[in-house]
N, C-alpha and C. Protein backbone atom coordinates (compact mmCIF):
# COMPACT_ATOMS: atom_id res chain seq x y z
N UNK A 1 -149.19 -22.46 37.59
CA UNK A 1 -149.38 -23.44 38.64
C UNK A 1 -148.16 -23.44 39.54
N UNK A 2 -148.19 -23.08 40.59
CA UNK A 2 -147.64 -22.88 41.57
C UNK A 2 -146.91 -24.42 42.29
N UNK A 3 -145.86 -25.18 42.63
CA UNK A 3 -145.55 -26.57 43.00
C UNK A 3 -146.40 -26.50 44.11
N UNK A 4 -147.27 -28.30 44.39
CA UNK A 4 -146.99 -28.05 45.19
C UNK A 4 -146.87 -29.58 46.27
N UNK A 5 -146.41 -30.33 45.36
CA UNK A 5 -146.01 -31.79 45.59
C UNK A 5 -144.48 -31.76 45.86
N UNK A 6 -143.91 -31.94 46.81
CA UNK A 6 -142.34 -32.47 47.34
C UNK A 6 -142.31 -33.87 46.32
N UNK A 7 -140.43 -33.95 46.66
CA UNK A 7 -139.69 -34.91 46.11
C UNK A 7 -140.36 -36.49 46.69
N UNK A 8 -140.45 -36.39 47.59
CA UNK A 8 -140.77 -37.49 48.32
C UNK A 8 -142.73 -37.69 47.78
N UNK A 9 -143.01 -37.19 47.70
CA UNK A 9 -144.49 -37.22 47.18
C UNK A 9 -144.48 -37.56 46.11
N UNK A 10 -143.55 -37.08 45.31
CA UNK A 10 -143.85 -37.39 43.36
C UNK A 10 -142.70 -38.52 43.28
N UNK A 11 -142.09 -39.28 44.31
CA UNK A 11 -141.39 -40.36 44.22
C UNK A 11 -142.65 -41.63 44.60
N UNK A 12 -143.72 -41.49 45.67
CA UNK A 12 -144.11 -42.32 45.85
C UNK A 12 -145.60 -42.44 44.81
N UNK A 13 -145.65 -40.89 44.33
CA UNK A 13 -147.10 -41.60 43.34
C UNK A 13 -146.62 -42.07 42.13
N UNK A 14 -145.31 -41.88 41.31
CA UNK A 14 -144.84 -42.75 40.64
C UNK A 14 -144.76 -44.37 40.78
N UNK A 15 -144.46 -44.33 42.11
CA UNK A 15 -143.78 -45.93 42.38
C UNK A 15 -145.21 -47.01 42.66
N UNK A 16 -146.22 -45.73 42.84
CA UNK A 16 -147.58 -46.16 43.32
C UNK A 16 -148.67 -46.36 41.71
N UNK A 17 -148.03 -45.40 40.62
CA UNK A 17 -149.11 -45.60 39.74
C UNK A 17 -147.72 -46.94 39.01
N UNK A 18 -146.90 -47.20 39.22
CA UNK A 18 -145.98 -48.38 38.29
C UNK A 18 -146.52 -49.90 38.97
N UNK A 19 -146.74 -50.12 40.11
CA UNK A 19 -146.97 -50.90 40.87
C UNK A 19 -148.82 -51.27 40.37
N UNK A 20 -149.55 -50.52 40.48
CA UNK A 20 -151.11 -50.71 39.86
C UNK A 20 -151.26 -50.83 38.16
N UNK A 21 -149.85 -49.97 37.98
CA UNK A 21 -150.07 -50.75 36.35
C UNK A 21 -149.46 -51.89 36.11
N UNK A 22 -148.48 -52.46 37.01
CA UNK A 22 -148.07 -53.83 36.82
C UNK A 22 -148.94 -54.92 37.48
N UNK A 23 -149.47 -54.57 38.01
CA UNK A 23 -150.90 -55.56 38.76
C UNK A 23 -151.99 -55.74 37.84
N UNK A 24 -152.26 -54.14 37.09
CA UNK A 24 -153.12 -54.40 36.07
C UNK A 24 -152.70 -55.57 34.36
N UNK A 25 -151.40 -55.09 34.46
CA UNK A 25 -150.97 -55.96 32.85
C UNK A 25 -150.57 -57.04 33.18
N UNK A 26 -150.56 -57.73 34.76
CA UNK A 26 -150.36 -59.08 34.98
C UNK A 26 -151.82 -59.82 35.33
N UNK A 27 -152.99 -58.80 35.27
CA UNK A 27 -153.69 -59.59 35.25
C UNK A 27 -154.50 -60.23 37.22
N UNK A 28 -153.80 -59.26 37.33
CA UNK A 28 -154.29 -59.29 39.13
C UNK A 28 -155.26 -58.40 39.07
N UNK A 29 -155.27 -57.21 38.72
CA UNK A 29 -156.71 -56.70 39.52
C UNK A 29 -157.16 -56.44 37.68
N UNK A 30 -158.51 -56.56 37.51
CA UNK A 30 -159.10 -56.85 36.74
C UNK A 30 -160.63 -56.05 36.32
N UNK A 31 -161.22 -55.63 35.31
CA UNK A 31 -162.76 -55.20 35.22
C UNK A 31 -162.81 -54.01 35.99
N UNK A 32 -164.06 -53.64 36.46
CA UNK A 32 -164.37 -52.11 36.73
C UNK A 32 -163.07 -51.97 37.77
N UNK A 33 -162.88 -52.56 38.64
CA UNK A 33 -161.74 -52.05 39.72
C UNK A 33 -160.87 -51.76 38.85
N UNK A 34 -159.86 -52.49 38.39
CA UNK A 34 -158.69 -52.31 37.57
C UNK A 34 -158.85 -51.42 36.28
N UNK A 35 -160.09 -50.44 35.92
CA UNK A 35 -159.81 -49.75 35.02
C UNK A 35 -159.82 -48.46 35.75
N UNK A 36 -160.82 -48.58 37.30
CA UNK A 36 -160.42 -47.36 38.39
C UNK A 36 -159.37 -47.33 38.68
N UNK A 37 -158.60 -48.24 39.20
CA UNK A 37 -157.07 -47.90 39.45
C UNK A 37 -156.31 -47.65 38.64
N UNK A 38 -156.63 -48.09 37.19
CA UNK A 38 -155.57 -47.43 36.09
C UNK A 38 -155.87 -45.70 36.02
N UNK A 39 -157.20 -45.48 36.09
CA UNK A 39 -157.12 -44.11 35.98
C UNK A 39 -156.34 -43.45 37.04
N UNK A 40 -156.67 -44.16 38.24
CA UNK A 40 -156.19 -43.36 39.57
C UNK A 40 -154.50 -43.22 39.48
N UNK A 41 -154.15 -43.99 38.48
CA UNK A 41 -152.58 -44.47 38.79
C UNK A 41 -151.69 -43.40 37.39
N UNK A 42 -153.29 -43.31 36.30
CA UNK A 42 -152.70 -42.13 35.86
C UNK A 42 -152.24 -40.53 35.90
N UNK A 43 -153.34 -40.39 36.82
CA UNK A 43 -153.27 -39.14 37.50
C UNK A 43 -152.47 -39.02 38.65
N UNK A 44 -151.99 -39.76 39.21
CA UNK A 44 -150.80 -40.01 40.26
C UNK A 44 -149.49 -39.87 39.16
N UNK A 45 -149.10 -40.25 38.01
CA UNK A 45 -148.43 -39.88 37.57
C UNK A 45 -148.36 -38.89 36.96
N UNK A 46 -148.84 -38.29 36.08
CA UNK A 46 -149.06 -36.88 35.68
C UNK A 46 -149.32 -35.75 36.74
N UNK A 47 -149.84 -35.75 37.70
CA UNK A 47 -149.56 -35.12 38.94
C UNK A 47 -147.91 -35.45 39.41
N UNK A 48 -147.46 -36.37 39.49
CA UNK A 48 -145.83 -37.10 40.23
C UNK A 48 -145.09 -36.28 39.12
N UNK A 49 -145.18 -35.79 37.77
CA UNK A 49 -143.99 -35.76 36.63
C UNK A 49 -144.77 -34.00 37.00
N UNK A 50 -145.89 -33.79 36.61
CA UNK A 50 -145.62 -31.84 36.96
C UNK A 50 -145.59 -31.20 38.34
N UNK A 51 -145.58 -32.21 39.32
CA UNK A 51 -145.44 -31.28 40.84
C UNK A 51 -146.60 -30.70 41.03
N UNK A 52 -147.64 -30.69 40.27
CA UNK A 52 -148.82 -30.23 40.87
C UNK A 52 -149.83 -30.89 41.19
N UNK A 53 -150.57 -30.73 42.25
CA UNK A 53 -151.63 -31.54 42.36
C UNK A 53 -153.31 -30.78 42.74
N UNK A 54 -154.43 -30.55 41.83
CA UNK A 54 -155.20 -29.78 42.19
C UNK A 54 -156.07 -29.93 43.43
N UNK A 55 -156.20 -31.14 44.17
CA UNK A 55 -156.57 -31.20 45.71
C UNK A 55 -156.25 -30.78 46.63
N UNK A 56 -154.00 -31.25 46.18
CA UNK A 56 -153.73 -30.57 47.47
C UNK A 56 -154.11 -28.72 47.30
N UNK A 57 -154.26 -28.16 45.64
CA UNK A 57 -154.10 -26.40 45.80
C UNK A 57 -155.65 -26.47 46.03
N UNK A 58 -156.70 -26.86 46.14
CA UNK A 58 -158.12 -26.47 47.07
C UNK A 58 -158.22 -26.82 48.29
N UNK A 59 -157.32 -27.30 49.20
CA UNK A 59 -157.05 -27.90 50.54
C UNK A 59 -156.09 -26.72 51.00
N UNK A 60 -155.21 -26.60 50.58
CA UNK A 60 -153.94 -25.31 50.60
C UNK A 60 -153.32 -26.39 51.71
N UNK A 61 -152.81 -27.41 51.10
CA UNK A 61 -152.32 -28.53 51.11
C UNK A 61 -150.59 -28.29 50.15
N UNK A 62 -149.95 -28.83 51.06
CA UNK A 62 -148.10 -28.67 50.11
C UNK A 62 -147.15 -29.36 50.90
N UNK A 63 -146.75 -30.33 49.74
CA UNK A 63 -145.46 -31.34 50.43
C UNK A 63 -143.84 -30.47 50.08
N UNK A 64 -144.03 -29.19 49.34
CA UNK A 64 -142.79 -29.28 48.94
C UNK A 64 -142.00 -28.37 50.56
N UNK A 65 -140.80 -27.79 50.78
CA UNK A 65 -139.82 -27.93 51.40
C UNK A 65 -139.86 -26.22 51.37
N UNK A 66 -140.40 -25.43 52.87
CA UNK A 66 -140.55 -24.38 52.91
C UNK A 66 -139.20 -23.87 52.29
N UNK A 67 -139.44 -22.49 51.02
CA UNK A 67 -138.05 -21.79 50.95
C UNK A 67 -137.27 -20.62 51.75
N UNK A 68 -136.85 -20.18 52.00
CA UNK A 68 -136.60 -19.03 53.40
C UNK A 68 -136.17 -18.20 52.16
N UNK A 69 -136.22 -16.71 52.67
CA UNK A 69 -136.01 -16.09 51.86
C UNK A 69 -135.46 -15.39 52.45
């Protein structure tokens, strides 16, 4: 698997799946929504911690930081 999520990308789906799981264990979002956003917030993290994301590689989609060679 080839990167292809930037720093700035796997900073904000972290900060984005911590934020929906603290909404979820406080009890703000709740029932079918809140078990969609837990999933969504898991895969934002596991995508955020390996740099890969399989939408953006079928889009040919990439946040990371052209390398020059």
């Amino acid at each position: 698997m080839k990167k292809n999520v930037g720093t700035t990308d796997r900073i904000l789906r972290i900060l984005l799946a911590a934020v929906i799981a603290g909404l979820f264990f406080t009890n703000v979002i709740t029932g079918t929504p809140g078990i969609v956003l837990m999933v969504l917030a898991g895969i934002f993290l596991v995508t955020g911690f390996i740099s890969f994301c399989p939408l953006y590689a079928i889009f040919g989609i990439s946040t990371c930081p052209v390398k020059k060679h």
